[in-house]
C-alpha atoms as a PDB file:
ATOM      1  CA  UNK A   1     -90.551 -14.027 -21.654  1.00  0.00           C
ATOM      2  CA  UNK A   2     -88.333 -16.146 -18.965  1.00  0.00           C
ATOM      3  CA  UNK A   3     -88.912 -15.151 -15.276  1.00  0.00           C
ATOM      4  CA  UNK A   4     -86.177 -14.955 -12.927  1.00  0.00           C
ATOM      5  CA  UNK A   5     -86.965 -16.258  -9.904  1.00  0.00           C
ATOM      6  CA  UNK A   6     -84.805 -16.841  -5.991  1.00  0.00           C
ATOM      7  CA  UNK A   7     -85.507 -20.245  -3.602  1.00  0.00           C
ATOM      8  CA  UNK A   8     -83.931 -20.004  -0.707  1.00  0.00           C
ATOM      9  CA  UNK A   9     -80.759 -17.901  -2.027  1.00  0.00           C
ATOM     10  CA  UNK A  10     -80.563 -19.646  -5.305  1.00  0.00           C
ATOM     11  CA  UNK A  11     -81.203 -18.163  -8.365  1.00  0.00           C
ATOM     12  CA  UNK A  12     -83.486 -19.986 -11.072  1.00  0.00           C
ATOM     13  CA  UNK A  13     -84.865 -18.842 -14.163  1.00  0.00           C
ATOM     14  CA  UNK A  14     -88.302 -20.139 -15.550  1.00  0.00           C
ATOM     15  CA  UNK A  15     -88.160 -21.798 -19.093  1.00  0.00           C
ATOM     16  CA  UNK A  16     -91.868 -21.464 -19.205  1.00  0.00           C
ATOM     17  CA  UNK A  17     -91.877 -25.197 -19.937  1.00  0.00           C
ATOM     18  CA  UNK A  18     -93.292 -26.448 -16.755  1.00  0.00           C
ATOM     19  CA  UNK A  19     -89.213 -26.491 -15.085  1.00  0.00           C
ATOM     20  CA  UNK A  20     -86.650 -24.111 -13.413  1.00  0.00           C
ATOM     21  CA  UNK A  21     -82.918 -23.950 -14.523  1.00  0.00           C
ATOM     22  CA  UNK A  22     -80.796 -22.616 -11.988  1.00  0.00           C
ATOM     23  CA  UNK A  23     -78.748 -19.276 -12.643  1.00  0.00           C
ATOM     24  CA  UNK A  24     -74.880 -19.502 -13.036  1.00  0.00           C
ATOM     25  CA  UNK A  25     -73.754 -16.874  -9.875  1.00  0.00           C
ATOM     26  CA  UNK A  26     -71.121 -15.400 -12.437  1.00  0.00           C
ATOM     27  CA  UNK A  27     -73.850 -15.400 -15.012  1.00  0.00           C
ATOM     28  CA  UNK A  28     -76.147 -13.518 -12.616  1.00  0.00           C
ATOM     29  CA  UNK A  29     -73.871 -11.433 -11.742  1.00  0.00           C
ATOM     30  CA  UNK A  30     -73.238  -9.978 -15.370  1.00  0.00           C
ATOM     31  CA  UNK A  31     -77.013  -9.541 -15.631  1.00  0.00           C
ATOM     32  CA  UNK A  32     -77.639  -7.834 -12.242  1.00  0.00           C
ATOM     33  CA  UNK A  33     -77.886  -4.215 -13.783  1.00  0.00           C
ATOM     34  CA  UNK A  34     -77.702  -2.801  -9.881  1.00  0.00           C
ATOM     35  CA  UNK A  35     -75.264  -0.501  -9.155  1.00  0.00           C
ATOM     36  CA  UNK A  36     -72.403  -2.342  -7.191  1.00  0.00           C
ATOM     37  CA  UNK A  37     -69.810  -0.656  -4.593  1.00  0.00           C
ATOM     38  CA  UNK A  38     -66.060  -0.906  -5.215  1.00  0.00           C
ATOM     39  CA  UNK A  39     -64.229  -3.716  -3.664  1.00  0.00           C
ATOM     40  CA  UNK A  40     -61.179  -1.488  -1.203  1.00  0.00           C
ATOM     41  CA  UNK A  41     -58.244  -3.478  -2.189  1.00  0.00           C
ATOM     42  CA  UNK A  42     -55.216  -3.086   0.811  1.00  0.00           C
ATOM     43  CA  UNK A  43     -51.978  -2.794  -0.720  1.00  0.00           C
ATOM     44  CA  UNK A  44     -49.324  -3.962   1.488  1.00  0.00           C
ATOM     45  CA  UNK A  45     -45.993  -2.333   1.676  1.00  0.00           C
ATOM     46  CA  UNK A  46     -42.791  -3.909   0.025  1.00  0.00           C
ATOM     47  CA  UNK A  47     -40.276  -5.357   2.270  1.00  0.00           C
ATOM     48  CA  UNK A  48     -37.620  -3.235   3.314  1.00  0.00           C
ATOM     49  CA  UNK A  49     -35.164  -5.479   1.466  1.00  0.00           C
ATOM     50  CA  UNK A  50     -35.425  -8.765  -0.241  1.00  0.00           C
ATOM     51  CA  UNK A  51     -35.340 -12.200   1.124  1.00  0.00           C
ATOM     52  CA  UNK A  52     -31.506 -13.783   1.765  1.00  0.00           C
ATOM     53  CA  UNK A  53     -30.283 -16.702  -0.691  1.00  0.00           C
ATOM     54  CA  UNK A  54     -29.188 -19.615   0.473  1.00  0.00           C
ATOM     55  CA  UNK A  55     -25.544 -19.123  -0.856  1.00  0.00           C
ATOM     56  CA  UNK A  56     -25.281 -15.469  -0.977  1.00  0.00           C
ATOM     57  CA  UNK A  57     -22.770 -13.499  -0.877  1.00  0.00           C
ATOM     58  CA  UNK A  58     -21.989  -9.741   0.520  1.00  0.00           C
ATOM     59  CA  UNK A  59     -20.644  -6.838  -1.565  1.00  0.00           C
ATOM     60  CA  UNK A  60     -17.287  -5.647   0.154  1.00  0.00           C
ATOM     61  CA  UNK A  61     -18.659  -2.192  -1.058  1.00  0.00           C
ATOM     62  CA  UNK A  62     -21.945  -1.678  -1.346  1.00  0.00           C
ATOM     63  CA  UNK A  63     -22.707  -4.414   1.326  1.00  0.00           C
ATOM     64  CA  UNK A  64     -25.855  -5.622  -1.166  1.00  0.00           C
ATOM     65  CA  UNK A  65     -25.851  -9.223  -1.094  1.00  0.00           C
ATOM     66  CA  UNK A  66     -25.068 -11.114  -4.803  1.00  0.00           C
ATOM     67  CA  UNK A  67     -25.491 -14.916  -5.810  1.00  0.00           C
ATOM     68  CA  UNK A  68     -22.159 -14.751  -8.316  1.00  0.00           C
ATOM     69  CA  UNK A  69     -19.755 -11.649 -10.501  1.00  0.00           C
ATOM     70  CA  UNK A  70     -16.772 -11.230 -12.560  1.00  0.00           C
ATOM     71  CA  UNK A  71     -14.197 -10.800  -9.319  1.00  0.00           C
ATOM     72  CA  UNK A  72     -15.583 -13.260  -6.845  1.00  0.00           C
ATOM     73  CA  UNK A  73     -15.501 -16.156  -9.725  1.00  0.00           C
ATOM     74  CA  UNK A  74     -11.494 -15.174 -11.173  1.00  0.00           C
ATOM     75  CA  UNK A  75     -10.337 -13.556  -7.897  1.00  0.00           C
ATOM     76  CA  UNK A  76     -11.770 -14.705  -4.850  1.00  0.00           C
ATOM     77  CA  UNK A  77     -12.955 -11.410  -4.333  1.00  0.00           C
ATOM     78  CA  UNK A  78     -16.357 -10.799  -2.886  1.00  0.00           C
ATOM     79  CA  UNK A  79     -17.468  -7.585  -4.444  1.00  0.00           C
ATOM     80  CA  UNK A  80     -20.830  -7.382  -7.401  1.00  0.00           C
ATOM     81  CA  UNK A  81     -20.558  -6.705 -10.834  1.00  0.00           C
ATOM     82  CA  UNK A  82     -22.083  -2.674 -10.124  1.00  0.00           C
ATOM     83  CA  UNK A  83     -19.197  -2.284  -7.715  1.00  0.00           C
ATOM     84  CA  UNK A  84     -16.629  -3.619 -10.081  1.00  0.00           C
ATOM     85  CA  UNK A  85     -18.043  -0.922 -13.530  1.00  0.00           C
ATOM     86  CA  UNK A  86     -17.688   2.099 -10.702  1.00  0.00           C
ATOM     87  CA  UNK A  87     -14.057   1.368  -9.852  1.00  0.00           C
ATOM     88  CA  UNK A  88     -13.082  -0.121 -12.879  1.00  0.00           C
ATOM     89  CA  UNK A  89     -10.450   2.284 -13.847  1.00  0.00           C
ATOM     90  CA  UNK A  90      -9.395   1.880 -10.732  1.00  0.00           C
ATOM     91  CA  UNK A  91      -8.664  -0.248  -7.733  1.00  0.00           C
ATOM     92  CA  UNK A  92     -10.497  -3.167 -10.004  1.00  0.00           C
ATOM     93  CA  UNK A  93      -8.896  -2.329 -13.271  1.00  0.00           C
ATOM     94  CA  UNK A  94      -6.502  -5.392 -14.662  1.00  0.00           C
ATOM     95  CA  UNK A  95      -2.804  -4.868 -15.112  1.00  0.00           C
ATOM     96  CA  UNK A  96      -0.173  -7.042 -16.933  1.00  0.00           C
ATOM     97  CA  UNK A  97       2.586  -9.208 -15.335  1.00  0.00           C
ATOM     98  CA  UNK A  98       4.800  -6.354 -16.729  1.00  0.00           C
ATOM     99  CA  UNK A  99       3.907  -3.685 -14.518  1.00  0.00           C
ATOM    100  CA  UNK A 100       2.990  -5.665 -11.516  1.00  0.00           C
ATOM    101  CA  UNK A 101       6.935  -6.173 -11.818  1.00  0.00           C
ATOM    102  CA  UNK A 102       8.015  -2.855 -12.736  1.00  0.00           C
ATOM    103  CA  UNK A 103       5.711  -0.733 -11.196  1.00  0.00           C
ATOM    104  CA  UNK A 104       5.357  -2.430  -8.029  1.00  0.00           C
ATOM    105  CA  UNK A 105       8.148  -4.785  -7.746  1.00  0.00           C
ATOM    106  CA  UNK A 106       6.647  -8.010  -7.303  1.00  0.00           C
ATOM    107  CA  UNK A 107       8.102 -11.161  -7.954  1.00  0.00           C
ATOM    108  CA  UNK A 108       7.274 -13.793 -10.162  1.00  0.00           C
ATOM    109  CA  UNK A 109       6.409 -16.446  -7.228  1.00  0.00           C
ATOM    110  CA  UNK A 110       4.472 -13.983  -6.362  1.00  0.00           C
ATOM    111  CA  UNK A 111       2.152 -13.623  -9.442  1.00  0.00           C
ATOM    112  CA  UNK A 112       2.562 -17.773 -10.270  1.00  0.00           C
ATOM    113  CA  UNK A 113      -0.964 -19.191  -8.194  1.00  0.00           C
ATOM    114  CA  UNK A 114       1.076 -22.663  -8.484  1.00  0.00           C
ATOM    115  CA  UNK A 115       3.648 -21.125  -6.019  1.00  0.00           C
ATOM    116  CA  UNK A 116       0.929 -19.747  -3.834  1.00  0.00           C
ATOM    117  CA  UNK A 117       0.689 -16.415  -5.836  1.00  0.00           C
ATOM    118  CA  UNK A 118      -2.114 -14.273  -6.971  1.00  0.00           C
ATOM    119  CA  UNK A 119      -4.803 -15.606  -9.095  1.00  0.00           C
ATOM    120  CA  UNK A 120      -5.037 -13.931 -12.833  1.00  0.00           C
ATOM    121  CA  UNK A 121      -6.918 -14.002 -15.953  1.00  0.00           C
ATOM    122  CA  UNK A 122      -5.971 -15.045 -19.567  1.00  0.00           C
ATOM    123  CA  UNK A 123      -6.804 -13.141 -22.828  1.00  0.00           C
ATOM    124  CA  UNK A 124      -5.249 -13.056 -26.506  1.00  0.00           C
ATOM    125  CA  UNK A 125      -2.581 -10.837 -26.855  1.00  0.00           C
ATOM    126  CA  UNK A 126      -3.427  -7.624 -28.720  1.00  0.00           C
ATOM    127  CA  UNK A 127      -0.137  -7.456 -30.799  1.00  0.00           C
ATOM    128  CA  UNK A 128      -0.663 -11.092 -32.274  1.00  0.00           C
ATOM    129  CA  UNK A 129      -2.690 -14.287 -31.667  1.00  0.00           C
ATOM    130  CA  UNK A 130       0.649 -16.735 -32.300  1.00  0.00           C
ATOM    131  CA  UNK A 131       2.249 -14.939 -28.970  1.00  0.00           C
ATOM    132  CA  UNK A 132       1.886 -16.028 -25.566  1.00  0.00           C
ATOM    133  CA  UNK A 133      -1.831 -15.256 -23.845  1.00  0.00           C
ATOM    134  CA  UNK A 134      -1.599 -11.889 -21.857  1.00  0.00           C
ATOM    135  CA  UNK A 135      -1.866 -13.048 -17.940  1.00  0.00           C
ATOM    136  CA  UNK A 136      -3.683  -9.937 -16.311  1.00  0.00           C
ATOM    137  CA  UNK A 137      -4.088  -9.663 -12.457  1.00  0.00           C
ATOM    138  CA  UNK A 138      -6.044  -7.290 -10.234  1.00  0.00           C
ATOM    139  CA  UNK A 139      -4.835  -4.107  -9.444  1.00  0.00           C
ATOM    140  CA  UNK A 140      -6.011  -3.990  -5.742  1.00  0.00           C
ATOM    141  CA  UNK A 141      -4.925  -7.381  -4.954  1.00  0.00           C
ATOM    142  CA  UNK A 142      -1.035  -6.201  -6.422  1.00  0.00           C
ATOM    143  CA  UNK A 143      -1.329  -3.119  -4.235  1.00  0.00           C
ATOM    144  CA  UNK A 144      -2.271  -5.097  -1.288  1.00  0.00           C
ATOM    145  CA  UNK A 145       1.300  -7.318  -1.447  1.00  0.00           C
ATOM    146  CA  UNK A 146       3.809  -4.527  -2.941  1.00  0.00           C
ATOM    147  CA  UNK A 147       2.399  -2.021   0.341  1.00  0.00           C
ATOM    148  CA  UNK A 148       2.783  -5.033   2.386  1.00  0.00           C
ATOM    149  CA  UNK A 149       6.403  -5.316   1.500  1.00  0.00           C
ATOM    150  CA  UNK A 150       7.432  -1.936   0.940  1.00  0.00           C
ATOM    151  CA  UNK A 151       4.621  -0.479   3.700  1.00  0.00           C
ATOM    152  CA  UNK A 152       2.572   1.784   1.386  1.00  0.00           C
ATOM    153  CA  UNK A 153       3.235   4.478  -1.563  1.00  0.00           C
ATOM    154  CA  UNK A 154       6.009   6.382   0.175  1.00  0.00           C
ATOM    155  CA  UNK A 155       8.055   3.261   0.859  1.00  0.00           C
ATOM    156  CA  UNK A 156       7.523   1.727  -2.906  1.00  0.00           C
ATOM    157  CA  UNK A 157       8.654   5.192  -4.462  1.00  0.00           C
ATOM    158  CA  UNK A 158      11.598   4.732  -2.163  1.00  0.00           C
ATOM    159  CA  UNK A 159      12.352   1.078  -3.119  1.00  0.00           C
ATOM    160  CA  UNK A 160      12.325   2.533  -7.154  1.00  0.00           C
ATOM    161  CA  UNK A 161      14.083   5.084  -5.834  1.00  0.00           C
ATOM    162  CA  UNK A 162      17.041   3.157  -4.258  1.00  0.00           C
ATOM    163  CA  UNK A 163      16.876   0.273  -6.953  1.00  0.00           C
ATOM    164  CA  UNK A 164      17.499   2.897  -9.279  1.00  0.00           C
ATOM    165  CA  UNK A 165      20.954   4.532  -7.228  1.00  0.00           C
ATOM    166  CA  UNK A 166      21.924   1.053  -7.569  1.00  0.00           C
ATOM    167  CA  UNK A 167      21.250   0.213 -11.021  1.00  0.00           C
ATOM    168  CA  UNK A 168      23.382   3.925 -11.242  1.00  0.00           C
ATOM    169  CA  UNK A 169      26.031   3.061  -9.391  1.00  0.00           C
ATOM    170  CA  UNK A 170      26.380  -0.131 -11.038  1.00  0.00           C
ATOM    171  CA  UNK A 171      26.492   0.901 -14.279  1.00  0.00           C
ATOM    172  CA  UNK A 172      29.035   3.977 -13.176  1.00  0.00           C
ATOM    173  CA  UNK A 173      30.952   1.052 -12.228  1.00  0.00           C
ATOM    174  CA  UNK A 174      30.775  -0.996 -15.255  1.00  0.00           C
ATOM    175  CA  UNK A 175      32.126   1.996 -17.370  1.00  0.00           C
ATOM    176  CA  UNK A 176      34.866   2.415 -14.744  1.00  0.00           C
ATOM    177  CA  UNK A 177      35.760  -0.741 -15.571  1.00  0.00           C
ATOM    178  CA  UNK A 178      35.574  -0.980 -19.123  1.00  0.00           C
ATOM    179  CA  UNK A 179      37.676   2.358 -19.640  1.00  0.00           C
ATOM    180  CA  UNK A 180      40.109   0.935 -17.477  1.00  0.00           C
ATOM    181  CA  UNK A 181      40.300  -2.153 -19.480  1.00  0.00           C
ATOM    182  CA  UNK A 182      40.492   0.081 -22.635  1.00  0.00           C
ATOM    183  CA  UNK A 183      43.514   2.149 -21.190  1.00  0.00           C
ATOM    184  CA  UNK A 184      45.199  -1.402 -20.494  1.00  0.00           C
ATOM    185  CA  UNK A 185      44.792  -2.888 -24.142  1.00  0.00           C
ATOM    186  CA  UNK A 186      46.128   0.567 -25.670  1.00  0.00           C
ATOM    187  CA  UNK A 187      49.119   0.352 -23.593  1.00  0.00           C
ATOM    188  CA  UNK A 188      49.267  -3.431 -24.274  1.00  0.00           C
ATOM    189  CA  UNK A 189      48.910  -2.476 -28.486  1.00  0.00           C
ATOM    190  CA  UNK A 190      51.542   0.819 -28.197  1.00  0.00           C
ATOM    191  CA  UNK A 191      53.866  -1.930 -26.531  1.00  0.00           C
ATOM    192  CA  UNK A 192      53.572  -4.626 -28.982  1.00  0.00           C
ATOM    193  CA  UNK A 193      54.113  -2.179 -31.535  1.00  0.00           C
ATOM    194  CA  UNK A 194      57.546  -1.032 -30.062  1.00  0.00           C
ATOM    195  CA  UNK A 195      58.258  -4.642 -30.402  1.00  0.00           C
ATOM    196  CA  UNK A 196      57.585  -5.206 -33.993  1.00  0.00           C
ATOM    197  CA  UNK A 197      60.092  -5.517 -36.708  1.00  0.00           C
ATOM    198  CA  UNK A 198      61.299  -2.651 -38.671  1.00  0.00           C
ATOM    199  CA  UNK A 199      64.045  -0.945 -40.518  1.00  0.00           C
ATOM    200  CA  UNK A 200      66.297   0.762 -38.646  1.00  0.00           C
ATOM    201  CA  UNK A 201      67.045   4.886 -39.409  1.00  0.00           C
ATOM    202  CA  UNK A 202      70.246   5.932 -38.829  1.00  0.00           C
ATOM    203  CA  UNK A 203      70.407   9.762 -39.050  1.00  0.00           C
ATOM    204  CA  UNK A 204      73.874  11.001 -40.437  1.00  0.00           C
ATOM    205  CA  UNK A 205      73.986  13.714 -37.535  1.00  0.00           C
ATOM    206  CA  UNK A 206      73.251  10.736 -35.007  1.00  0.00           C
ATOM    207  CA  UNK A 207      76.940   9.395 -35.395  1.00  0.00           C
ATOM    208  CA  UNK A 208      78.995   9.858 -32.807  1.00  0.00           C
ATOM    209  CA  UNK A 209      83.202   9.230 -32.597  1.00  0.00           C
ATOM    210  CA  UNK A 210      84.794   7.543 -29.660  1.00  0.00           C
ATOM    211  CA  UNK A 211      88.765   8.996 -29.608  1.00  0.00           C
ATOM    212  CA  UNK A 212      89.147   6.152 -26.732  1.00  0.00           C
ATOM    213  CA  UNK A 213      88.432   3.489 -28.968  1.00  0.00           C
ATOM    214  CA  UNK A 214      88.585   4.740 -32.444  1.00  0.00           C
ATOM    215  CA  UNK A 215      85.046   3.787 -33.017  1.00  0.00           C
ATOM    216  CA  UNK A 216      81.860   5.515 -34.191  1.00  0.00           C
ATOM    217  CA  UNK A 217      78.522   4.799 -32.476  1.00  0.00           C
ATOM    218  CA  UNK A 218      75.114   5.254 -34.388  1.00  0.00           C
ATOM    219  CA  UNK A 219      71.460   5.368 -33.119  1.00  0.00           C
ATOM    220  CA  UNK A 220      68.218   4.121 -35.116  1.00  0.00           C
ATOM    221  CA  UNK A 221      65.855   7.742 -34.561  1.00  0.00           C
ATOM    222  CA  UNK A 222      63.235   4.900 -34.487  1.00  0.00           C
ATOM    223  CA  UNK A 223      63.871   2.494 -31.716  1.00  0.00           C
ATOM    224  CA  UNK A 224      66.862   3.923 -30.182  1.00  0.00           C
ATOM    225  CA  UNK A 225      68.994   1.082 -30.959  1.00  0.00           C
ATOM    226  CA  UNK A 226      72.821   1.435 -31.162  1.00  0.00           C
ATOM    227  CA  UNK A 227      75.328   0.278 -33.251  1.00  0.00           C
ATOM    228  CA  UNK A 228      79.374   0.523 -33.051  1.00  0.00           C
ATOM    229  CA  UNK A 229      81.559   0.591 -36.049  1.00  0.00           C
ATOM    230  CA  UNK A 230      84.771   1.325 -37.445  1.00  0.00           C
ATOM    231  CA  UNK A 231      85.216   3.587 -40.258  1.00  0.00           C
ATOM    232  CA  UNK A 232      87.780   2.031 -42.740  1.00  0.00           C
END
């Protein structure tokens, strides 16, 4: 049977063929049977929040910084993708070119980013894939220049408001016009008709004797033309 014997700290064990091998320490561990005490591990606590990125950014909402999203690459706009799915029906929804210029009266410098305008994204257009890519912009950024101009909600409902008076009054005017241009080309037509040719009438009761000159007048029923004769 092999002896395990200790020099000095060091653990050998006797091969009982006139040497000493020394003990592996992890081998010796294993074979220690002694009961050993638990190590006390110290857990520290997490930082409070995580280390900065070189190139990050800062949510304009949630203030939680962000290394790249959906708005800050096609918009400029410095807010993360978790911000953008909360208000996505809303302030970051995308509307068309159609009712950025209907519904708040931009114009089209305005949404061209050649002419300094607002930046948009392309996608196919829903109704066919031969017709022009739909150009869709962000709602918040269309806000921010149509209450610029018109100096929030109340003065944009007042701009459609007045635009639409106009458009009214305009077209009031344009029927004023036309009816008046109507009246004119039936009075023009009745005219030319009085001046077309036709057979005269000459009703029997129509005649009429001049004593003066022994002469009898006639008039067309028609026209009203007269004609003076002499009755043989």
């Amino acid at each position: 049977m092999q002896r395990k014997l200790t020099r000095a700290g060091i653990a050998f064990r006797d091969t009982n063929a006139g040497f000493l091998i020394e003990e592996d320490k992890e081998q010796l561990d294993d074979l220690d049977d002694t009961p050993k005490r638990a190590k006390h591990v110290i857990q520290e606590d997490p930082p409070e929040s995580l280390p900065s990125y070189p190139n990050a950014l800062k949510c304009r909402d949630c203030e939680q910084e962000f290394t790249s999203s959906f708005l800050q690459k096609n918009f400029g706009l410095p807010v993360c993708n978790i911000c953008r799915k909360v208000y996505r029906d809303g302030k970051y929804s995308l509307i068309t070119k159609t009712t950025a210029k209907q519904d708040y009266l931009l114009r089209e410098s305005e949404l061209t980013i050649e002419s300094g305008g607002l930046r948009c994204v392309e996608r196919e257009n829903p109704n066919s894939k031969s017709y022009n890519k739909m150009k869709l912009y962000l709602r918040c950024q269309v806000e921010a220049i149509a209450f610029k101009h018109f100096g929030g909600w109340e003065g944009l409902e007042a701009e459609h408001e007045r635009r639409e008076a106009d458009q009214q009054a305009k077209k009031q005017e344009r029927h004023a016009r036309n009816m008046t241009k109507l009246r004119k080309q039936a009075l023009a037509s009745r005219w030319l008709d009085t001046q077309k040719k036709h057979e005269h009438e000459y009703p029997k009761e129509l005649e009429v004797y001049n004593a003066d000159n022994d002469e009898y007048t006639k008039k067309c029923s028609v026209c009203g033309f007269e004609v003076r004769f002499e009755k043989i």
